[in-house]
Protein backbone atom coordinates (compact mmCIF):
# COMPACT_ATOMS: atom_id res chain seq x y z
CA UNK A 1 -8.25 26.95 65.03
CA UNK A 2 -7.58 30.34 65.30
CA UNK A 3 -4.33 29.76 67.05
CA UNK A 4 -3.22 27.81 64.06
CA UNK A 5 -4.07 30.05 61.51
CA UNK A 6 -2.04 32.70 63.55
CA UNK A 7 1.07 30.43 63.33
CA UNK A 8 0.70 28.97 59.48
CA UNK A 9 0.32 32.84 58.92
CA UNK A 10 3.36 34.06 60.72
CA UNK A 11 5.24 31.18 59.45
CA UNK A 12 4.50 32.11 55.69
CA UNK A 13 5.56 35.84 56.77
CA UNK A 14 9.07 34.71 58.06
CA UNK A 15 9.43 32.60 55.39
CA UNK A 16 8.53 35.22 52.83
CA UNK A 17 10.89 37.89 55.08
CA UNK A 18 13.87 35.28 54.90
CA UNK A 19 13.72 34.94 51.23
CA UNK A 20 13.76 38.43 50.64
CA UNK A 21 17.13 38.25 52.36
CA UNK A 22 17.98 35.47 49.98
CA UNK A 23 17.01 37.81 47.11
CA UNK A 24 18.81 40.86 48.62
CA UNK A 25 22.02 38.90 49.27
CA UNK A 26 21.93 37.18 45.64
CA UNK A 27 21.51 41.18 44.26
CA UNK A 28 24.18 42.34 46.16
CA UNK A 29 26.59 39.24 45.46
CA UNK A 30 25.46 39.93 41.65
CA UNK A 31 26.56 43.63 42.09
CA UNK A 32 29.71 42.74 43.58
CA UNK A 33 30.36 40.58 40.64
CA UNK A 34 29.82 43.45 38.45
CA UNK A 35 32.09 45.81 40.22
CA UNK A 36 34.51 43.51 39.70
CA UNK A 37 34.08 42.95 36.29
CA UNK A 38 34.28 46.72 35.56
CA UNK A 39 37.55 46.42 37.23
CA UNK A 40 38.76 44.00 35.17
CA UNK A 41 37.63 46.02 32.08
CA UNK A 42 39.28 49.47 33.16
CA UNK A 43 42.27 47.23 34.28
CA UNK A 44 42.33 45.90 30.43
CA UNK A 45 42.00 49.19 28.73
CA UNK A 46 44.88 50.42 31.01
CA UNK A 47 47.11 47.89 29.54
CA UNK A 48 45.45 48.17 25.72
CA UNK A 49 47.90 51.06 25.49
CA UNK A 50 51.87 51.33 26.11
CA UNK A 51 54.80 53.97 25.57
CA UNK A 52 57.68 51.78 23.70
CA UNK A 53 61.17 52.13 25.23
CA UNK A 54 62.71 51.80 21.41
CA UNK A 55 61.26 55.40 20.84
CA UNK A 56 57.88 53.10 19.38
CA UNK A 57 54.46 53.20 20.55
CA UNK A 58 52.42 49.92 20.33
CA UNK A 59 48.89 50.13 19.86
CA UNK A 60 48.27 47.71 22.32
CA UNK A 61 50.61 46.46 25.65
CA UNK A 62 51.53 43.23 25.11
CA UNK A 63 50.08 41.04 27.70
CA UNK A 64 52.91 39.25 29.61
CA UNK A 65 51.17 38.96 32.70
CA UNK A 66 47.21 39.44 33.87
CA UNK A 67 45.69 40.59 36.72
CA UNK A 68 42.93 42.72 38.04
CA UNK A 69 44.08 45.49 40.06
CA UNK A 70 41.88 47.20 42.59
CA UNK A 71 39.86 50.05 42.45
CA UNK A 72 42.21 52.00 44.29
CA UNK A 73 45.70 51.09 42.56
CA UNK A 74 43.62 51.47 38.93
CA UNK A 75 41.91 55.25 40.29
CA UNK A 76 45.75 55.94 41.63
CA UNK A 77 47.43 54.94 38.16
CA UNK A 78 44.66 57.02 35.91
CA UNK A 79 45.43 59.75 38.30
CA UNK A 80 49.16 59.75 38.00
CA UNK A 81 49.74 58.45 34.05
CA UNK A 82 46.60 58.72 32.35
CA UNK A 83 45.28 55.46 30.49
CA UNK A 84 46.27 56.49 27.25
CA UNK A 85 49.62 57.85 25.74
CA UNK A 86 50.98 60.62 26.69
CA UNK A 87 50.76 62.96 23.42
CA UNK A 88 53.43 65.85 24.28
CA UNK A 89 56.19 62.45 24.77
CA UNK A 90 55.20 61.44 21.40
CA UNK A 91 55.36 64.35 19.98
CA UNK A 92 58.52 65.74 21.02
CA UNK A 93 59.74 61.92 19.69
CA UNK A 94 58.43 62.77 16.51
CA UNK A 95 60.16 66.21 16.37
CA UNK A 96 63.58 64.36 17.05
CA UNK A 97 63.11 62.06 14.13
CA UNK A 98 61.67 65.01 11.87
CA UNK A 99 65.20 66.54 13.18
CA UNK A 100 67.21 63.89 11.80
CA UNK A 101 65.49 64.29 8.21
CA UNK A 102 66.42 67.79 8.10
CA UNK A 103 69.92 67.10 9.45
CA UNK A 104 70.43 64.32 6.76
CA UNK A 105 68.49 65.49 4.04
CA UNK A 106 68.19 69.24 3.98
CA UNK A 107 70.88 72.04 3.59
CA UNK A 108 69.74 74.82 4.92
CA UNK A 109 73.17 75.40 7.66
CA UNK A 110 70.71 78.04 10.26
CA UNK A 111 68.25 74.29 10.33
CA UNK A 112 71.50 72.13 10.88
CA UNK A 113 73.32 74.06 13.47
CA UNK A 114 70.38 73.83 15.47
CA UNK A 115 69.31 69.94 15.05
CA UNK A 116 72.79 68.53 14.10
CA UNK A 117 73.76 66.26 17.62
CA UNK A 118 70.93 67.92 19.45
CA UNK A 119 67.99 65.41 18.03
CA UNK A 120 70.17 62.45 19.22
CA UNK A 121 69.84 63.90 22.77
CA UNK A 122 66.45 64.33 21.93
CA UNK A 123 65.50 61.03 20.70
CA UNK A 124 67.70 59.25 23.58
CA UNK A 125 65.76 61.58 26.39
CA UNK A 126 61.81 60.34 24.76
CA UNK A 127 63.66 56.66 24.99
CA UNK A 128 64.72 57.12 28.89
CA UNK A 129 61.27 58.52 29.41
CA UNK A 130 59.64 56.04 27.89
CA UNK A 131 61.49 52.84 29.50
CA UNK A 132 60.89 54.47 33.22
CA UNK A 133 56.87 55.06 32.40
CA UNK A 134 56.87 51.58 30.89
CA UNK A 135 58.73 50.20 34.01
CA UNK A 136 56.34 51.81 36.51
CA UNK A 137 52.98 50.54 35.00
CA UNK A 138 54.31 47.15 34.26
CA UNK A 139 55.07 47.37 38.34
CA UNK A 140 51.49 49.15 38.76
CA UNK A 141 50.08 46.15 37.28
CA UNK A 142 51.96 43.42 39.33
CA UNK A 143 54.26 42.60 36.86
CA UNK A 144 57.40 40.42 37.97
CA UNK A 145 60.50 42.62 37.72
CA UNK A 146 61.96 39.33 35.64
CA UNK A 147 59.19 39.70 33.26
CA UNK A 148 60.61 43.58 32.70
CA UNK A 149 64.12 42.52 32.50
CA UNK A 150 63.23 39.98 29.90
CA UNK A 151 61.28 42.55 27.93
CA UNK A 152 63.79 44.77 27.65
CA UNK A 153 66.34 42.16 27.03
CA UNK A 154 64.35 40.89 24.24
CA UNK A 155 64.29 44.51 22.44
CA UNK A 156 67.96 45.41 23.11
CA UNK A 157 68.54 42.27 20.41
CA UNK A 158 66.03 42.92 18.53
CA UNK A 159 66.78 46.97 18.23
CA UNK A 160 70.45 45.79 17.94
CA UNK A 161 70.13 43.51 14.75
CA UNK A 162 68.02 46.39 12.67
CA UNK A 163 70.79 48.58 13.93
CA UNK A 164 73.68 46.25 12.71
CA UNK A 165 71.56 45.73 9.57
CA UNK A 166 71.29 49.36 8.90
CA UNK A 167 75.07 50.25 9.53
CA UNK A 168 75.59 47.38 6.75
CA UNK A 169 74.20 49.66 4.51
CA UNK A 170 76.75 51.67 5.04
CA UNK A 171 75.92 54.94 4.47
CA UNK A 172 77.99 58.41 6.13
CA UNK A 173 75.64 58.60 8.66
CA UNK A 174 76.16 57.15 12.36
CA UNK A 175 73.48 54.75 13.95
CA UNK A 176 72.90 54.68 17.36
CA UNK A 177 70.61 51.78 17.75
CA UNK A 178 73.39 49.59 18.94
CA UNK A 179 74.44 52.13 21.50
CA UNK A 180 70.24 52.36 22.02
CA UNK A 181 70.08 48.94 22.48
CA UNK A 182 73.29 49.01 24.74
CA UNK A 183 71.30 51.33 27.17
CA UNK A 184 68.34 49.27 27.82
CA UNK A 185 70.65 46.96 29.21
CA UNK A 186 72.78 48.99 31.21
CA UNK A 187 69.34 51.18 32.51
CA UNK A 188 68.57 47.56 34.05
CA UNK A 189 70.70 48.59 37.07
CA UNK A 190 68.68 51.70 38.08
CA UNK A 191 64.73 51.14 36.79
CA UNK A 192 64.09 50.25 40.72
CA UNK A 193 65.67 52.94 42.09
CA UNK A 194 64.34 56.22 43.43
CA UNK A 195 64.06 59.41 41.52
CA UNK A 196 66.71 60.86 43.78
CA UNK A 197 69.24 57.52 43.16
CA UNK A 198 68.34 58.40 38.87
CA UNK A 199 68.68 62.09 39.01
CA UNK A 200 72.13 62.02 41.09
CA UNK A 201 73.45 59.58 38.39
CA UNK A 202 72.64 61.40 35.52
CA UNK A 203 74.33 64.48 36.89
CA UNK A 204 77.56 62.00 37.71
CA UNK A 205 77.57 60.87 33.97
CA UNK A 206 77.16 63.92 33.06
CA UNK A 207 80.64 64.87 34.38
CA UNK A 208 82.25 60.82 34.28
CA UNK A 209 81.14 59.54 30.96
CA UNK A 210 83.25 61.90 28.54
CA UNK A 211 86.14 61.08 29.86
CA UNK A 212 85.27 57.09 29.98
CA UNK A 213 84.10 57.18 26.26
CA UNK A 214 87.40 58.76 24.88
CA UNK A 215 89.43 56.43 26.94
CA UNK A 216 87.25 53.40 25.51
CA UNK A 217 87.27 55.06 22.11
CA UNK A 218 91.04 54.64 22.02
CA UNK A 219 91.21 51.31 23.63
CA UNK A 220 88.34 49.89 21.88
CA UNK A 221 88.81 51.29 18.60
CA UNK A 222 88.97 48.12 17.18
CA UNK A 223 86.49 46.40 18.94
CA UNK A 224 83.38 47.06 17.33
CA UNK A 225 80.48 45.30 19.75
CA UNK A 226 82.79 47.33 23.00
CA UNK A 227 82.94 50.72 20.80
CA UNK A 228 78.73 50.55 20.91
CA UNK A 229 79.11 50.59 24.64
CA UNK A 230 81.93 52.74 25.54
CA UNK A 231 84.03 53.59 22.29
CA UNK A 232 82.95 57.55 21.11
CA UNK A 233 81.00 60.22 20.74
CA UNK A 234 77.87 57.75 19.12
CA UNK A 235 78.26 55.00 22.22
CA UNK A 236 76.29 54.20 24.91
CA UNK A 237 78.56 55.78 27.71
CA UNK A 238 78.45 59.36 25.37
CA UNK A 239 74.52 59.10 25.42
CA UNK A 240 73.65 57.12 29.24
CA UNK A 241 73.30 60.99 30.65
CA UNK A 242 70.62 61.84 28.45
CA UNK A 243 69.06 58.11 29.09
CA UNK A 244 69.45 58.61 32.47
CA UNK A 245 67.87 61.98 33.04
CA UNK A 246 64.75 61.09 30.51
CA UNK A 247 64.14 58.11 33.37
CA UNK A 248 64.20 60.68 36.47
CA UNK A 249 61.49 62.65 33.97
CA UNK A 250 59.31 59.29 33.57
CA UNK A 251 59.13 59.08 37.12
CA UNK A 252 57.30 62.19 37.48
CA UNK A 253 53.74 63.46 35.83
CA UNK A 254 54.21 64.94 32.81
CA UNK A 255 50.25 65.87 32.59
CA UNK A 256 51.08 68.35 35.49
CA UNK A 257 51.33 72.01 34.88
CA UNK A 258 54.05 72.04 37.63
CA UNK A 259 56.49 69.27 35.81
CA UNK A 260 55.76 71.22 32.12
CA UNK A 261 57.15 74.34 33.91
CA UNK A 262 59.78 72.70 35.95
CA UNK A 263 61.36 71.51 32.81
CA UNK A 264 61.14 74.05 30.66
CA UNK A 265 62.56 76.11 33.26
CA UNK A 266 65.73 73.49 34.13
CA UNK A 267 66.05 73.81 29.88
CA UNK A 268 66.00 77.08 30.30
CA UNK A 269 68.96 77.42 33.00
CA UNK A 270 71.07 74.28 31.23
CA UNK A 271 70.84 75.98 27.99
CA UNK A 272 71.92 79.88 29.17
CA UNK A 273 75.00 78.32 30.93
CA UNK A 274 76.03 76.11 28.80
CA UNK A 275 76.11 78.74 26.09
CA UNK A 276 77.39 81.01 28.10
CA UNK A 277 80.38 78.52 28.71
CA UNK A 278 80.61 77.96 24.81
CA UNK A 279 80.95 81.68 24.16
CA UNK A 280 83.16 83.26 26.89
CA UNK A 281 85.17 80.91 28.69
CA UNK A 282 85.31 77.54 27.01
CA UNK A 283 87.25 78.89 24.03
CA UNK A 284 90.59 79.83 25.98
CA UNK A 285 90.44 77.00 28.21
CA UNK A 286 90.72 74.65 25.01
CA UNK A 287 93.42 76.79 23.73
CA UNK A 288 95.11 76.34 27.14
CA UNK A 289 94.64 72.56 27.52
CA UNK A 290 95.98 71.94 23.95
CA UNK A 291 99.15 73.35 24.32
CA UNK A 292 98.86 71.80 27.72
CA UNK A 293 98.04 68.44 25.57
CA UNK A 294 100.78 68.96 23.39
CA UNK A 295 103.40 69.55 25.79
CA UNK A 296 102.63 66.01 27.51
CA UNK A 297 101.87 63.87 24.68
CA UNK A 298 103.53 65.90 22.20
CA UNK A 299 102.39 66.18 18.33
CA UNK A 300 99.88 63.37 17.48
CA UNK A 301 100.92 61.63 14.51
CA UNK A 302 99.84 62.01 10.80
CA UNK A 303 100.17 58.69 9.83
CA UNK A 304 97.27 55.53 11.26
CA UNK A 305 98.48 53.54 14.01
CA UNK A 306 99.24 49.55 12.93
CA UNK A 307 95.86 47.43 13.59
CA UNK A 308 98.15 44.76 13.21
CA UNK A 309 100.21 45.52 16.33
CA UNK A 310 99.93 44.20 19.70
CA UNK A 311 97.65 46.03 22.18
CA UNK A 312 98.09 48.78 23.40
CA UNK A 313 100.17 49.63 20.22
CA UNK A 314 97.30 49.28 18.05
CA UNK A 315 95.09 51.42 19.65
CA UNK A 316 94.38 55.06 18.72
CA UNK A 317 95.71 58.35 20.67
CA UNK A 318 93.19 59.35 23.13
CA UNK A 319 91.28 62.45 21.78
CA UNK A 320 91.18 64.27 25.11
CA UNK A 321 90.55 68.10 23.56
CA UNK A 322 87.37 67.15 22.89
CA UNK A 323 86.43 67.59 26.63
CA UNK A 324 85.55 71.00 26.48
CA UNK A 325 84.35 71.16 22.56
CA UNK A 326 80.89 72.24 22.25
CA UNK A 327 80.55 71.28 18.30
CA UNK A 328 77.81 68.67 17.84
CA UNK A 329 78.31 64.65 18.58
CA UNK A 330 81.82 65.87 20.54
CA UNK A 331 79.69 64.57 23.60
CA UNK A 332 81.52 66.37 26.27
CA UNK A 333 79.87 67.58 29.40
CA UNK A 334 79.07 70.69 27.85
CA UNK A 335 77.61 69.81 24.79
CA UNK A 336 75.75 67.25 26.52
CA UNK A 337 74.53 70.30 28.81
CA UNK A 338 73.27 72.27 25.84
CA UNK A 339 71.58 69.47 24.00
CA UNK A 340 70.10 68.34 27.31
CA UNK A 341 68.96 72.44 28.19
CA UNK A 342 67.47 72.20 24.27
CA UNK A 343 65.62 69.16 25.04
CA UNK A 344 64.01 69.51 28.28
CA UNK A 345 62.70 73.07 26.85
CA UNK A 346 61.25 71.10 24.22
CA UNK A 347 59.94 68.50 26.44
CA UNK A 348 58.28 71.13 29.17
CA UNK A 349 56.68 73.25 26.02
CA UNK A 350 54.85 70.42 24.47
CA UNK A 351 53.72 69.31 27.81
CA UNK A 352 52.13 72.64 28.34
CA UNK A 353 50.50 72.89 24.73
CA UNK A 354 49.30 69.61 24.92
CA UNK A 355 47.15 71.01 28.31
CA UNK A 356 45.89 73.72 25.92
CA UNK A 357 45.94 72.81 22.01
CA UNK A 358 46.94 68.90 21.79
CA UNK A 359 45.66 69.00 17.92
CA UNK A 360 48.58 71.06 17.35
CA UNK A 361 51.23 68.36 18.47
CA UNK A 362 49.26 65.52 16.39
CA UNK A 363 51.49 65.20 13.58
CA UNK A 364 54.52 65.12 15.26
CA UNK A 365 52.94 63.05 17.24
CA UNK A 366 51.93 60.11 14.56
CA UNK A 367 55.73 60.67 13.74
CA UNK A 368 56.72 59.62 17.53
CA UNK A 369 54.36 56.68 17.52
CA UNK A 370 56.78 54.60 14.73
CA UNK A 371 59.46 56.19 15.43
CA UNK A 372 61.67 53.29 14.78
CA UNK A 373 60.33 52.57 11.56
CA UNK A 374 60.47 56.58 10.53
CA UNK A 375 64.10 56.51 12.19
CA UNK A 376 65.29 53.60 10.06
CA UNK A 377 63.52 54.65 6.61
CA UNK A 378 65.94 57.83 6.41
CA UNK A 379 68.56 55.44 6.19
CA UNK A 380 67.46 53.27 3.62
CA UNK A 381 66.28 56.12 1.61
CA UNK A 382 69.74 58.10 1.49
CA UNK A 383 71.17 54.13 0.62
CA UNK A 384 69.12 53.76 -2.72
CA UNK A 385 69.94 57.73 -3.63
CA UNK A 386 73.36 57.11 -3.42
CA UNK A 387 73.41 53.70 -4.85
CA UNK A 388 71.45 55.43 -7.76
CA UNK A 389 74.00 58.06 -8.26
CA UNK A 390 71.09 60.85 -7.28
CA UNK A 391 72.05 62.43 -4.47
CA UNK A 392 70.48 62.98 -1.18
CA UNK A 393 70.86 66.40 -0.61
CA UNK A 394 68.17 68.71 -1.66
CA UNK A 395 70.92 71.95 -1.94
CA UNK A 396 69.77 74.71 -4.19
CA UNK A 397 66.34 73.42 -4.00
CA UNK A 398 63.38 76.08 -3.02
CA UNK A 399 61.95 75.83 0.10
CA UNK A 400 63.41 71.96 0.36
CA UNK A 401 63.29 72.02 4.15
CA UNK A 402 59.81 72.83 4.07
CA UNK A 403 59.47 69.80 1.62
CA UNK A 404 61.40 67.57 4.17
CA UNK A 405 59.29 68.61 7.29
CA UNK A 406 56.22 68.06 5.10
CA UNK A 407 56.87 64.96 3.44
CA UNK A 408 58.41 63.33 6.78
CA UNK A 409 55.33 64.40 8.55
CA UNK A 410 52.93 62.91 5.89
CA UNK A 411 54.56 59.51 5.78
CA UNK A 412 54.29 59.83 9.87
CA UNK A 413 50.56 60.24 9.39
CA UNK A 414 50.16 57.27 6.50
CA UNK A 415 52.08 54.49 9.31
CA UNK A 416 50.27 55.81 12.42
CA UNK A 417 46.91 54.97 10.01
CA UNK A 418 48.13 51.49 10.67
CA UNK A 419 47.64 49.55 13.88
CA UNK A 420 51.16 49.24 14.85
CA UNK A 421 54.26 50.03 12.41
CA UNK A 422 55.71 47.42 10.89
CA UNK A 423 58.89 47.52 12.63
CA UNK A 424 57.19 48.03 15.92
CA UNK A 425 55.02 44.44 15.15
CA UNK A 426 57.95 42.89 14.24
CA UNK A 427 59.22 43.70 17.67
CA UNK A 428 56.29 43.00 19.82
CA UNK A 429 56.49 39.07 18.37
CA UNK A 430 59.84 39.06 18.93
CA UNK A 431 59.26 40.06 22.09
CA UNK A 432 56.72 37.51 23.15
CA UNK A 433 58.87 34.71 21.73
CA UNK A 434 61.81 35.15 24.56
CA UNK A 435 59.15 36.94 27.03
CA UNK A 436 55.93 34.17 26.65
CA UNK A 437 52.58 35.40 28.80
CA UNK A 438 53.16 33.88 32.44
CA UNK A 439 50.59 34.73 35.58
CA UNK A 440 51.86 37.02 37.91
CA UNK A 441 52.94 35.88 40.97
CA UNK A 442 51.63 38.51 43.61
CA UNK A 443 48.34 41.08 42.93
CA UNK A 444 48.65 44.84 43.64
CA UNK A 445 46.80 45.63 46.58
């Protein structure tokens, strides 16, 4: 009887024993489930936010592919790029538009030397930054490099039609959205590549694409959809180097003291030779090379060449002095060099005061966020001044750069109070009509 007791009683023990190994398993099984859940939810509020290769920021990354990334690769991304935006990128975005309202509106000629040609470099460096950063966390994520290609695709037409609708308008000012849009294409060739691979083409554009874009602005002069690639100072070709070098910078980590000071230094260096060239030596090589010019090619006629006439009669004489011009939108090496010194300065300073004082960058930084919508706004507004016999010019006007800067800054503020600009919506459904969500094929280990 005893004996029995002993057995029912060790029998109820290991039974009670093996379902407290039932329980522990189902809690740990449960916790496992959360953990991945919290993934999932850290993996989702990395992609609630993305940096815009059309010089936009969108509230919220549109959602072409899902996945849950691991732990690691999520701890590794927060660690390189931050989860958020990137303040001192859209900041320095802003400034370039806020340039281009002083260039266009203001008259102050101290304000204009300085931004006139030099904001273009600006704005095309954020956009270069901007597509590489956006490139490496779609890849981060597990993205399909088709579903990138499409993307970008996508927002060359659609930042090409509100360029061609803008250039309708048809106003003194150049647009380079085509020539934008132009670049998102052509960067398509060197996303994948190493930093090394990005950096050594920048510096070969640097030196190659002057010479190509007066070439094609001759030949193509009549060609409007080739001039946006390769036809003058305002094409694709004259602006690739500073597209191309603002996609070596999104490769590295701009929240690192070391990168902040690396470029501003490089600015630094770019700027003091390239002004040094300007100043000293530039000025009788050009002398030298035009009567070189016009000892070849001889005097370059008054009158317009026949658009009527067969090619190459109907194209334009090349405009070859302007490879060692330094005046703004010439788009030689060296003016490229200065614009590209100016920039990167910018670029390293507002990565170190957003370290220290981001508040201070915050306006310019609403500015950067819709910047497409800020960028084409200018243009419309200088269409219905003129249309309206007004004037866009605020000459003779007190302190009307200050009212420029301020007013550009406030209507920055009012559109980044919105959830996404209205341009920049208008692009994120075009972009999910030719770039639909689709799984993704592998996961990121």
């Amino acid at each position: 009887m005893l004996s029995s007791i002993k057995l029912i009683s060790r029998s109820v023990r290991e039974y009670e024993e093996e379902a407290n190994i039932k329980i522990r398993a189902f809690s740990v099984n449960s916790q496992l489930n959360e953990n991945q859940v919290n993934e999932k939810t850290v993996a989702n509020k990395l992609d609630e936010k993305e940096v815009d290769t059309a010089g936009i920021s969108n509230s919220s990354y549109d959602v072409t592919q899902t996945d849950i990334p691991s732990r690691s690769s999520v701890e590794e991304s927060k660690r390189r790029r931050g989860t958020g935006r990137l303040v001192a990128l859209d900041a320095v975005r802003g400034m370039a538009v806020l340039g281009m309202y002083l260039q266009h509106f203001g008259s102050n000629p101290n304000v204009s030397a300085i931004v006139s040609g030099n904001t273009t470099l600006l704005f095309v460096l954020c956009g270069g930054i901007s597509y590489s950063i956006m490139a490496q966390r779609m890849m981060e994520r597990g993205a399909d490099t088709a579903a990138f290609r499409a993307r970008m695709l996508a927002r060359a037409v659609f930042v090409d039609i509100i360029g061609y609708l803008l250039i309708m308008l048809n106003t003194s000012y150049g647009i380079i959205l085509p020539a934008y849009a132009a670049m998102f294409v052509l960067a398509l060739m060197l996303f994948r590549r190493s930093p090394r691979t990005i950096v050594t083409t920048a510096a070969v554009l640097l030196v190659t694409a002057p010479p190509l874009m007066i070439l094609g602005s001759s030949i193509f002069s009549k060609a409007y959809l080739l001039s946006d690639i390769a036809g003058g100072p305002m094409s694709a070709l004259a602006l690739t180097p500073a597209f191309v070098a603002g996609m070596a910078i999104g490769r590295f980590d701009l929240t690192r003291l070391r990168t902040a000071l690396l470029l501003a230094g490089s600015g630094i260096v770019m700027l003091v030779i390239g002004k040094a060239l300007a100043a000293f030596i530039l000025p009788n090589w050009n002398f030298h090379f035009e009567q070189w010019l016009i000892s070849v090619q001889g005097v370059v006629p008054v009158q317009p060449t026949d658009e009527y006439a067969i090619w190459p009669l109907n194209t334009e004489t090349p405009m070859w002095q302007l490879l060692l011009g330094t005046a703004p939108h010439t788009a030689s090496t060296f003016q490229t060099m200065i614009g590209l010194g100016i920039s990167f300065l910018v670029m390293g300073v507002a990565c170190l005061v957003s370290k220290k004082a981001s508040a201070v960058l915050m306006p310019f930084a609403a500015v950067g966020r819709v910047a497409l919508t800020m960028y084409a706004i200018q243009f419309v507004v200088v269409w219905i001044l003129d249309l309206t016999k007004i004037g866009h010019s605020l000459e003779g006007v007190p302190f009307g750069d200050v009212m420029i800067a301020v007013t550009t800054l406030l209507l920055g503020l009012l559109f980044a109070k919105l959830p996404v600009g209205p341009l920049e919506g208008l692009m994120r459904r075009f972009d999910r009509v030719f770039s639909p969500a689709q799984p993704v094929s592998r996961t990121v280990k």
